[in-house]
N, C-alpha and C. Protein backbone atom coordinates (compact mmCIF):
# COMPACT_ATOMS: atom_id res chain seq x y z
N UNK A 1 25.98 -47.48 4.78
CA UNK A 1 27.09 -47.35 3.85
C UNK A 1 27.28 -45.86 3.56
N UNK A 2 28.29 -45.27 3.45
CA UNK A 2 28.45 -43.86 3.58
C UNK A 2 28.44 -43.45 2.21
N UNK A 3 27.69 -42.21 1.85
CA UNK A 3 27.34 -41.77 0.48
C UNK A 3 28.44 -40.98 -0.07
N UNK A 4 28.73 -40.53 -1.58
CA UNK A 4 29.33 -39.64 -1.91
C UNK A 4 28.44 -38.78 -2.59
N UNK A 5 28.56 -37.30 -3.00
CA UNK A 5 28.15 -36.78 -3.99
C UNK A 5 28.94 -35.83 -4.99
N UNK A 6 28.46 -36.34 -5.90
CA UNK A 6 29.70 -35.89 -7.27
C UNK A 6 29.03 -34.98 -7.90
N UNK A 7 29.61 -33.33 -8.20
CA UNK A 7 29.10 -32.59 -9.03
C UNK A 7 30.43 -32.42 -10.40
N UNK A 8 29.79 -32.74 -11.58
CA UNK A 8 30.52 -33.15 -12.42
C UNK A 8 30.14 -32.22 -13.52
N UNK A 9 31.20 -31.82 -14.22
CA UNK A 9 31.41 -31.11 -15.54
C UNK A 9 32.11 -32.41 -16.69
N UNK A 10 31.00 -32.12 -18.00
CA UNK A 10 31.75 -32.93 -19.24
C UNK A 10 32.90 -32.31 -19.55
N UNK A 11 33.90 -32.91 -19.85
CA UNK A 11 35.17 -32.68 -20.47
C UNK A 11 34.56 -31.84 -22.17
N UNK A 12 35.96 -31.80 -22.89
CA UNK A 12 35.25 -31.64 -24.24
C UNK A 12 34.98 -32.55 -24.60
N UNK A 13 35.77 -33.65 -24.61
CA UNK A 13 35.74 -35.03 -24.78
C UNK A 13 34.10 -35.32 -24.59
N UNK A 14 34.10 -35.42 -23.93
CA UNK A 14 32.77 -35.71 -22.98
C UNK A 14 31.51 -34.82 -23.61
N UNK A 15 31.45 -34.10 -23.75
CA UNK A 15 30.41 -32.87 -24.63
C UNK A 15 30.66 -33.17 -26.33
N UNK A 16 31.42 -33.83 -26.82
CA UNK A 16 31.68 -33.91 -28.09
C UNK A 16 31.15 -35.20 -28.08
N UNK A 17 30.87 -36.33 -27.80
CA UNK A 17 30.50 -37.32 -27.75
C UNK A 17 29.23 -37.59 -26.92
N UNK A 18 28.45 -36.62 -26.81
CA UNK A 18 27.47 -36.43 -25.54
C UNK A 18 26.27 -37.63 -25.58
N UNK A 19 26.12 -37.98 -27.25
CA UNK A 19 25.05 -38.89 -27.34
C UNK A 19 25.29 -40.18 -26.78
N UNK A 20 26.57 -40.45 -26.25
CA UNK A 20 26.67 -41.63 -25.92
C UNK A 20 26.89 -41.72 -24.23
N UNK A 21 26.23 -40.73 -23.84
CA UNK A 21 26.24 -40.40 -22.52
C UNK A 21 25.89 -41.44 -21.75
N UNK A 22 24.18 -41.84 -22.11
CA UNK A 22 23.54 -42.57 -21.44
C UNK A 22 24.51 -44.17 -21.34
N UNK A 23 24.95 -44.31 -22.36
CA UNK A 23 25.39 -45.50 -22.09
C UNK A 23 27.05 -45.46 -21.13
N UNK A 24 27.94 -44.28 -21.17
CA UNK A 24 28.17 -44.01 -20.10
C UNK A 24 27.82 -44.34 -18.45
N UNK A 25 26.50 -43.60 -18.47
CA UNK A 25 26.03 -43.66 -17.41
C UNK A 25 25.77 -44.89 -16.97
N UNK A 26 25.26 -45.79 -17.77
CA UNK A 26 25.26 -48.02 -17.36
C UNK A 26 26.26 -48.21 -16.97
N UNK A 27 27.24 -48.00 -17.76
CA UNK A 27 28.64 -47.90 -17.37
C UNK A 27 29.15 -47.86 -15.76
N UNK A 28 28.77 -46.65 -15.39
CA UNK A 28 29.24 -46.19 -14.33
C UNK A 28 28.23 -46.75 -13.11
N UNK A 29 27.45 -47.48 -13.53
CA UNK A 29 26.42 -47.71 -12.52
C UNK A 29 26.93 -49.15 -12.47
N UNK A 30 27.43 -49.72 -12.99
CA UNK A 30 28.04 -50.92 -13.24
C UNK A 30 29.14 -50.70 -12.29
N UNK A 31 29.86 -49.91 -12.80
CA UNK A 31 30.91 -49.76 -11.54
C UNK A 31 31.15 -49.72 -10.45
N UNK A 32 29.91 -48.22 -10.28
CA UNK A 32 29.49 -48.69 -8.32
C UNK A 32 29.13 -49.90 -8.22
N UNK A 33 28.96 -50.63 -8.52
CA UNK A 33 28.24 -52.22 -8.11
C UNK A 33 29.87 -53.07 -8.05
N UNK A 34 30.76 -52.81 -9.21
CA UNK A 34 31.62 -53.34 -8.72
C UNK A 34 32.53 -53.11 -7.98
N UNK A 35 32.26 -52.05 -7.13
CA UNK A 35 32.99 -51.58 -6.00
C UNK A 35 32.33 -51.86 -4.46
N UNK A 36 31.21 -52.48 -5.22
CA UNK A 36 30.41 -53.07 -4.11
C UNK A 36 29.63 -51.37 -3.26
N UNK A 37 29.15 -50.69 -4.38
CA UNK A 37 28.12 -49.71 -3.95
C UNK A 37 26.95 -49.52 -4.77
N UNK A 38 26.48 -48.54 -5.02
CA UNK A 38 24.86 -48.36 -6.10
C UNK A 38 25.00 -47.29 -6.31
N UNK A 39 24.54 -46.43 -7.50
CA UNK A 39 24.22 -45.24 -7.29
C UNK A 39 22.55 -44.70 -7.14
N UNK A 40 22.69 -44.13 -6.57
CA UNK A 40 21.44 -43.70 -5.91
C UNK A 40 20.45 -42.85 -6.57
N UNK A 41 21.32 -41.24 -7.10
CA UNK A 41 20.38 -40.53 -7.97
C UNK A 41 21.50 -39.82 -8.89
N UNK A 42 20.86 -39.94 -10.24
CA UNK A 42 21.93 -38.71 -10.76
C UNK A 42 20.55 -38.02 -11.84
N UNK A 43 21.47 -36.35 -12.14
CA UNK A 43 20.75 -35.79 -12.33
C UNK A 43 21.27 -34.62 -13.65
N UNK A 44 20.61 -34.30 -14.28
CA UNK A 44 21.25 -33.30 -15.39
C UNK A 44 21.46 -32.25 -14.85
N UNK A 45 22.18 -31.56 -14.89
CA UNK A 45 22.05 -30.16 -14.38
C UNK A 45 22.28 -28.57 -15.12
N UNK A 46 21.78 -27.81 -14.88
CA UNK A 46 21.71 -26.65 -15.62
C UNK A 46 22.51 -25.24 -14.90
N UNK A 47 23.52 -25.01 -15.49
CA UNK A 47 24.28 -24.32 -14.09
C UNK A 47 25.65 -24.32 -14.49
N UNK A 48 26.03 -24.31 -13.32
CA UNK A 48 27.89 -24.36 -12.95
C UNK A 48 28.16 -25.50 -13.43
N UNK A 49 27.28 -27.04 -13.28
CA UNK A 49 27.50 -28.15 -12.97
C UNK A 49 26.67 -28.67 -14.00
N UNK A 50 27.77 -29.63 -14.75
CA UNK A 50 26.34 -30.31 -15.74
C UNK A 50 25.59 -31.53 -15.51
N UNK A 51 26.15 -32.35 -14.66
CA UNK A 51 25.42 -33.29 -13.64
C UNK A 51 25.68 -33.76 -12.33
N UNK A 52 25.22 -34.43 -11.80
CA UNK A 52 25.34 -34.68 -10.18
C UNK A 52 24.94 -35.59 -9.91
N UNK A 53 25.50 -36.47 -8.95
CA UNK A 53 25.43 -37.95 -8.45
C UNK A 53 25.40 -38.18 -7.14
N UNK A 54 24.61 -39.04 -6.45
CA UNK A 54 25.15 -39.69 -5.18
C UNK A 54 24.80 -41.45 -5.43
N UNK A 55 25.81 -41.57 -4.74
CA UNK A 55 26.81 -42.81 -4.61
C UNK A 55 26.99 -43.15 -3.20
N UNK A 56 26.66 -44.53 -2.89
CA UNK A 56 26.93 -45.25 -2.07
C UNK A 56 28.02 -46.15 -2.23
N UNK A 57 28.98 -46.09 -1.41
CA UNK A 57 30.04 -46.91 -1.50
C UNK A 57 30.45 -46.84 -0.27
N UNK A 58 31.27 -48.64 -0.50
CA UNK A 58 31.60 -48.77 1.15
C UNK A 58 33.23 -48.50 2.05
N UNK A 59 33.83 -47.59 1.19
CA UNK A 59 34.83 -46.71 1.91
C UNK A 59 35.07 -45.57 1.46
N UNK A 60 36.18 -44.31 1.51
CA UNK A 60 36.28 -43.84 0.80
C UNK A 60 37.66 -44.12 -0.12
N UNK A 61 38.40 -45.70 -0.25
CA UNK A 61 38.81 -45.79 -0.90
C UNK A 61 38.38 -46.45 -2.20
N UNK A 62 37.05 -46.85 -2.11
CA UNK A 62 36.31 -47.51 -3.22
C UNK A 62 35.37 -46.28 -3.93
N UNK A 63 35.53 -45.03 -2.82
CA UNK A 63 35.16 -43.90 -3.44
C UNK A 63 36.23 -42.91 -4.71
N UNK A 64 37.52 -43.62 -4.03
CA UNK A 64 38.75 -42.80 -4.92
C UNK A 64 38.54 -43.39 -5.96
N UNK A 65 38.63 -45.09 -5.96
CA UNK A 65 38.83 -45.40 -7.08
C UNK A 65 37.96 -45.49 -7.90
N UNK A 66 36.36 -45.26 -7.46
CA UNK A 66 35.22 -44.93 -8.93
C UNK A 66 35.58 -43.59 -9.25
N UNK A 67 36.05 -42.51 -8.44
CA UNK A 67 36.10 -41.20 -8.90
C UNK A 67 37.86 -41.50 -10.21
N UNK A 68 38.85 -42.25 -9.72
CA UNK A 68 39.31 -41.77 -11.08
C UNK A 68 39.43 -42.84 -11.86
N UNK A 69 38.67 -44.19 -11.80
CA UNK A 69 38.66 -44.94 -13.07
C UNK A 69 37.63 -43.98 -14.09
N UNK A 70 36.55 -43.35 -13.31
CA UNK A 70 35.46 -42.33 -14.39
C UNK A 70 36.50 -41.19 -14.60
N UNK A 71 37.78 -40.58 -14.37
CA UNK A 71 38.49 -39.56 -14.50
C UNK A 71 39.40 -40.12 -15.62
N UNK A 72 39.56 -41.19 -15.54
CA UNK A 72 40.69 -42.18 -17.14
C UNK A 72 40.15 -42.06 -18.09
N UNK A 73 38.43 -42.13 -18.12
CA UNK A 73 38.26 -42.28 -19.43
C UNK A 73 37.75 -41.04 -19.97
N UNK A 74 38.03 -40.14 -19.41
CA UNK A 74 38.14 -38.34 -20.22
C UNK A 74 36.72 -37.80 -20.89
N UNK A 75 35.81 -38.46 -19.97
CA UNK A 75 34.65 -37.72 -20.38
C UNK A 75 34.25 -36.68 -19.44
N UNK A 76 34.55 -36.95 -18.14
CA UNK A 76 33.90 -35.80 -17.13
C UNK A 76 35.26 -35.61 -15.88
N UNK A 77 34.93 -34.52 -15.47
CA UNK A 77 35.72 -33.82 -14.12
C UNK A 77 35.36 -33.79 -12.98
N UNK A 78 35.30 -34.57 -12.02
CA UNK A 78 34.14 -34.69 -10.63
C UNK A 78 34.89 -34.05 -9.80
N UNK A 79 33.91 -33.52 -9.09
CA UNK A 79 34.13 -32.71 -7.55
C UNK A 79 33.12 -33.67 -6.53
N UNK A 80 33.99 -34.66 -5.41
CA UNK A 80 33.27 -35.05 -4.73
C UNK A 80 33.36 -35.01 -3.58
N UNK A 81 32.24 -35.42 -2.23
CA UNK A 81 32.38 -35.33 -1.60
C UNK A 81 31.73 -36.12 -0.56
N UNK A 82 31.81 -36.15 0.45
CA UNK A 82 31.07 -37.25 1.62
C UNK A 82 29.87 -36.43 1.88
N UNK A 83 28.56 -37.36 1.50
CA UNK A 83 27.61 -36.82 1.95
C UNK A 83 26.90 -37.50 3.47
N UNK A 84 26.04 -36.55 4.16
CA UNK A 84 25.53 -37.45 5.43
C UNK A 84 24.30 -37.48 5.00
N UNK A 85 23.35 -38.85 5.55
CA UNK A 85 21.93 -38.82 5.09
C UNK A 85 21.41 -37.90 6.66
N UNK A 86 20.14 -37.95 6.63
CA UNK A 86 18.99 -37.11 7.92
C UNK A 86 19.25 -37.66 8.94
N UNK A 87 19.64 -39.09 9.25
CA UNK A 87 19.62 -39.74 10.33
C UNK A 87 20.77 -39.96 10.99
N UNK A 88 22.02 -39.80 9.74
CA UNK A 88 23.84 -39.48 10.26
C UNK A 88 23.56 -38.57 10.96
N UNK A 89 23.04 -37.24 9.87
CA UNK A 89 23.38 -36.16 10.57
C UNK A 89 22.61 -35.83 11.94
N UNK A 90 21.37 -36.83 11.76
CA UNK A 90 20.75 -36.28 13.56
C UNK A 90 21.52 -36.71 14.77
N UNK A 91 22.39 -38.20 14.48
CA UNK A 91 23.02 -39.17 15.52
C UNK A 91 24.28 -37.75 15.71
N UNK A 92 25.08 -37.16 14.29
CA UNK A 92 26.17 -36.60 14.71
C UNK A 92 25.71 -34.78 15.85
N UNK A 93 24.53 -34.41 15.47
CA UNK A 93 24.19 -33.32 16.27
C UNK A 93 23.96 -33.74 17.50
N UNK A 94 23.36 -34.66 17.50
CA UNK A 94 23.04 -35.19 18.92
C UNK A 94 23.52 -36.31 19.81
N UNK A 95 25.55 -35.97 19.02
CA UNK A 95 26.55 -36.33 19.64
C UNK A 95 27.41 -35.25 20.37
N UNK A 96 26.86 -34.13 20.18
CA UNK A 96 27.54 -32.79 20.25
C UNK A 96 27.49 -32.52 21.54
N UNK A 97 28.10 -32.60 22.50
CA UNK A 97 28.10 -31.93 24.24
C UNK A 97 27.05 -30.77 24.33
């Protein structure tokens, strides 16, 4: 199943309400499931980025639509993207002529 990974900034919204993050986060883990994916790891982050996700989901249109049903409800801003696991990426190098 092809992964995504989301590096995400809280809104203000989202930073003003921060204690209710975690339950957010059920939330959204709920979601991948009802898009028929999981999420895999997410992580706090200290930086540019205040957290980060990867996500399994099984297109990338079930990828659009977890990225902006979590974009409706105005807590966070995702930057995502298609990730490859070790074993994509060995099949795609060692598809290379």
């Amino acid at each position: 199943m092809p992964s995504y990974l989301s590096l995400i900034h809280w809104t203000e919204r989202g930073i003003g309400d921060v204690k209710a993050s975690p339950q957010r986060l059920d939330a959204a883990k709920q979601l991948a499931q009802g898009e028929g994916g999981r999420l895999i790891f997410f992580y706090m982050l200290m930086g540019e980025y205040d957290l980060a996700t990867l996500i399994e989901l099984p297109s990338e249109e079930a990828a659009a639509r977890f990225a902006l049903r979590l974009g409706q409800q105005g807590n966070v801003r995702t930057t995502t993207t298609r990730a490859f696991t070790e074993d994509e990426y060995k099949a795609i190098i060692a598809s290379l002529p």
